[in-house]
Protein backbone atom coordinates (compact mmCIF):
# COMPACT_ATOMS: atom_id res chain seq x y z
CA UNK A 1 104.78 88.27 97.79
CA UNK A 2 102.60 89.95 94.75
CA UNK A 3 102.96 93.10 92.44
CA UNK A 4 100.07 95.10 94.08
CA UNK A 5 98.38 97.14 91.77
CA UNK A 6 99.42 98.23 87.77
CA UNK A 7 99.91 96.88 84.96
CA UNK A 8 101.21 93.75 86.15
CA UNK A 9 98.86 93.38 89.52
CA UNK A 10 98.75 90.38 91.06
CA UNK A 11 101.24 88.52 89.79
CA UNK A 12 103.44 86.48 92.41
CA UNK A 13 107.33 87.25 92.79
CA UNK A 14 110.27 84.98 93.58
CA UNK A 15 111.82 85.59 97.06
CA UNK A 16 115.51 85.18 97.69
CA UNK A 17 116.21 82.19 99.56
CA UNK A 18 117.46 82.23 102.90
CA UNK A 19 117.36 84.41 105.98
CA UNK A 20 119.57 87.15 104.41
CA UNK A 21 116.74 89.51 103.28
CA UNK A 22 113.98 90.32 104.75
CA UNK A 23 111.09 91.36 102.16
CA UNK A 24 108.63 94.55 103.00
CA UNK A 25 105.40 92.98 103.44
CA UNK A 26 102.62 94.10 101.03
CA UNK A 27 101.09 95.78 103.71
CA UNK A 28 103.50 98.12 104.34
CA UNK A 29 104.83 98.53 100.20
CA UNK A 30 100.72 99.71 99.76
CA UNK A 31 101.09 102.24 102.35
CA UNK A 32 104.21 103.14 101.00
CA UNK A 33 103.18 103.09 97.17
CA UNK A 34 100.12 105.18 98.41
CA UNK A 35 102.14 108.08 99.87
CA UNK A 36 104.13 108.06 96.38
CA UNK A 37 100.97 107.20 94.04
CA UNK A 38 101.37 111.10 92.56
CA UNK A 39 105.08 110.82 92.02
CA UNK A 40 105.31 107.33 90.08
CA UNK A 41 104.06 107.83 86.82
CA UNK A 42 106.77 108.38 84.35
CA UNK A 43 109.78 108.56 87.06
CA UNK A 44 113.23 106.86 87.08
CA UNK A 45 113.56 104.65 90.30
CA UNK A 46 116.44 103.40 91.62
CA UNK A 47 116.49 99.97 94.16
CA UNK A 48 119.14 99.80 96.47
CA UNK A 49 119.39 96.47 98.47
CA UNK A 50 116.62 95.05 95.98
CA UNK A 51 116.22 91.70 97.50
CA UNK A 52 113.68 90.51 95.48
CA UNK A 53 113.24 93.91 93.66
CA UNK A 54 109.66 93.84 94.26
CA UNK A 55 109.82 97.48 95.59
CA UNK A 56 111.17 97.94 91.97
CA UNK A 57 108.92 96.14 90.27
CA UNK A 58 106.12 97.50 91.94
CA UNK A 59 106.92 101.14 90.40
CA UNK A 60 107.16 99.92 87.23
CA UNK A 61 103.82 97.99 86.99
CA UNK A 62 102.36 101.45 88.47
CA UNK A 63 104.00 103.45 85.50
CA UNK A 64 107.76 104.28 86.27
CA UNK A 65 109.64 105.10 83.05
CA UNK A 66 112.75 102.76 84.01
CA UNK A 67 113.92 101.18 87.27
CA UNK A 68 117.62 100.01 88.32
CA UNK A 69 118.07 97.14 90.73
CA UNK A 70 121.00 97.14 92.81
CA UNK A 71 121.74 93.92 94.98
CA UNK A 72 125.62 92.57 96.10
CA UNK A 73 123.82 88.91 96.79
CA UNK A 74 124.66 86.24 94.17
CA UNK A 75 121.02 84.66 95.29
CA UNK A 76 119.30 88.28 95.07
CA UNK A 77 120.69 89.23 91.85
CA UNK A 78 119.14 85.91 90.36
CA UNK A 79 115.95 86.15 91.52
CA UNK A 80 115.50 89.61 90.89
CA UNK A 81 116.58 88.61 87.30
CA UNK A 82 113.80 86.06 87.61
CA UNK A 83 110.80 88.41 88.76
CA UNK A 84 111.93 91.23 85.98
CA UNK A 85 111.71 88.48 83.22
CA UNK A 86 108.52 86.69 84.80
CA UNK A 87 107.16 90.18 85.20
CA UNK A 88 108.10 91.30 81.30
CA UNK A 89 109.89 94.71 82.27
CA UNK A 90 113.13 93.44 80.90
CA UNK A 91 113.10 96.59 78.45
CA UNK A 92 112.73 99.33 81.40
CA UNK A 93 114.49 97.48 84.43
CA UNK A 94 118.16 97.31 84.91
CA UNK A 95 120.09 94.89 87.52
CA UNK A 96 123.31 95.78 88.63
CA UNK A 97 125.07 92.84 90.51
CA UNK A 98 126.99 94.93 93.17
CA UNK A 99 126.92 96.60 96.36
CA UNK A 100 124.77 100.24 96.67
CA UNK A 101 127.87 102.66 96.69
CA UNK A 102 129.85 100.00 93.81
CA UNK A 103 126.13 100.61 91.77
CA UNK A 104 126.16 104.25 92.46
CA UNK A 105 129.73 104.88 90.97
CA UNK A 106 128.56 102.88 88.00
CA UNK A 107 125.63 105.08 87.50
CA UNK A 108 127.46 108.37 88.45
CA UNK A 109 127.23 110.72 85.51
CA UNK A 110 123.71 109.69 84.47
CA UNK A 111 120.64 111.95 84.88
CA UNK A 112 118.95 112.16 88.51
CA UNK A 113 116.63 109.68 89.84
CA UNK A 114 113.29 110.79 90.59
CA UNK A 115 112.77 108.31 93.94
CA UNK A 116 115.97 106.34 95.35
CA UNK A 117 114.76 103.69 97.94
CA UNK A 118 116.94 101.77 99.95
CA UNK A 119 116.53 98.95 102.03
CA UNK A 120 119.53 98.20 103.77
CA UNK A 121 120.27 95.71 106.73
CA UNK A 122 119.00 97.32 109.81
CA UNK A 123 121.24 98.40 112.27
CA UNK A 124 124.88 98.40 110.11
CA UNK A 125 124.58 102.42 109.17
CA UNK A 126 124.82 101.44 105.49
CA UNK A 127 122.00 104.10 104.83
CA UNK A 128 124.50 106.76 105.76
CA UNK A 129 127.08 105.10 103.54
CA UNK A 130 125.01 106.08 100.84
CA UNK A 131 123.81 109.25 101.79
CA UNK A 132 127.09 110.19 102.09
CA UNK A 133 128.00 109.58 98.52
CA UNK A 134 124.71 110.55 97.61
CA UNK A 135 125.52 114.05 98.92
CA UNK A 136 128.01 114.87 96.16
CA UNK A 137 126.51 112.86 93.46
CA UNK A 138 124.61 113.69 90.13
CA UNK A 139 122.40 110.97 91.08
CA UNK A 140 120.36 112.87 93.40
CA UNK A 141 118.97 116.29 92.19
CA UNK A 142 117.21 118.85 93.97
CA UNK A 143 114.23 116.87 93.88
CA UNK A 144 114.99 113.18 94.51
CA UNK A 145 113.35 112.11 96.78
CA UNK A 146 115.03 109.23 98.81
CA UNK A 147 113.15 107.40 100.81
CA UNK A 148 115.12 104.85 103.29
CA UNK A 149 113.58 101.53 104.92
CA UNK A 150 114.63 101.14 108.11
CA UNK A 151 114.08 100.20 111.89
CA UNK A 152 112.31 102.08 114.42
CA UNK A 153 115.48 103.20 116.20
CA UNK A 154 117.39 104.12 113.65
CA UNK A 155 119.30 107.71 114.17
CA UNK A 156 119.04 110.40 110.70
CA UNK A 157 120.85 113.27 113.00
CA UNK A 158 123.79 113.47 110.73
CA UNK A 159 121.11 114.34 107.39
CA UNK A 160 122.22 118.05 108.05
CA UNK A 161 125.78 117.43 107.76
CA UNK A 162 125.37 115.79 104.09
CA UNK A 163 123.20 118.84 102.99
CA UNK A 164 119.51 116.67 103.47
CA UNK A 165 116.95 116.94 105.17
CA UNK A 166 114.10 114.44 106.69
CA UNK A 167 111.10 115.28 105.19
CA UNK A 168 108.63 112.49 106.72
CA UNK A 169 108.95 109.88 108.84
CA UNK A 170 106.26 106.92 108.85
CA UNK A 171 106.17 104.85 111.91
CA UNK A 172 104.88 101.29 111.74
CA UNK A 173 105.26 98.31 114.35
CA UNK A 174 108.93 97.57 113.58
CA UNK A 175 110.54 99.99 111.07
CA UNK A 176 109.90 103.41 109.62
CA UNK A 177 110.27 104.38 105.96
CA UNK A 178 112.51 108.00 106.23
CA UNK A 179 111.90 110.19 102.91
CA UNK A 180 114.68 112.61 102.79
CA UNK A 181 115.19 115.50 99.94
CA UNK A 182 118.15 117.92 99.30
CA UNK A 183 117.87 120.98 101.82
């Protein structure tokens, strides 16, 4: 696992131990950083279910003002502590040691984000979660643009009923990355 491209290309990241997270391949964060290339530069990101943070990271080495990190694992939080210091962005990177929605009500107040991704365990509906709260919060402006990581079979019906709407949907072997904006 590698920053891809940017100011801090090439440079190899610190996974979390374990089975508990499962990092996006580099294959899949280039499509994905490709799609967003135009919308990078100077934007605030936030990382929800950072794992590693490389997602993060990645925006920041490809110009992102700032970046938040938000990870509930003890291991996740420390090595995405690691890879920010080993990468140098300590002054524009933020971790928060907590859940998404705990993170969220610690940011609420603050100006929008420009992208929110989130990678959260397939399968548990934990996107939703945060859609949910996403749908009355200051942290997600008219045009955020929150893109979610998950599988293939994974249901965004209910978008409509939180005021959102899916945007694009990229298909790969095993999961799909959803980007969803405010209707």
């Amino acid at each position: 696992m590698r920053i891809i491209a940017g100011t801090a290309r090439s440079l190899p990241l610190k996974s979390v131990p374990g089975t508990q997270t499962r990092p996006t391949t580099d294959r899949i964060k280039e499509t994905l950083f490709n799609m967003l290339q135009e919308d990078i530069p100077g934007c605030a990101f936030l990382d929800l279910f950072a794992g590693s943070g490389q997602i993060g990271l990645e925006a920041l080495s490809r110009g992102a003002d700032r970046a938040v990190f938000a990870d509930s694992g003890k291991k996740a939080a420390a090595c995405i502590a690691d890879n920010i210091r080993f990468t140098k962005f300590e002054d524009r990177a933020k971790l928060i040691a907590a859940d998404a929605v705990s993170a969220l009500h610690i940011l609420e107040g603050g100006a929008p984000f420009d992208i929110i991704f989130m990678d959260p365990p397939y399968g548990m509906g934990m996107e939703q979660e945060v859609l949910a709260y996403l749908s009355g919060s200051s942290l997600a402006g008219t045009h955020t643009q929150i893109i979610v990581e998950a599988a293939r079979d994974t249901e965004f019906s209910y978008l409509e009923k939180y005021g959102f709407a899916l945007v694009r949907l990229k298909t790969y072997k095993t999961n799909v990355h959803a980007f969803i904006r405010r209707k």
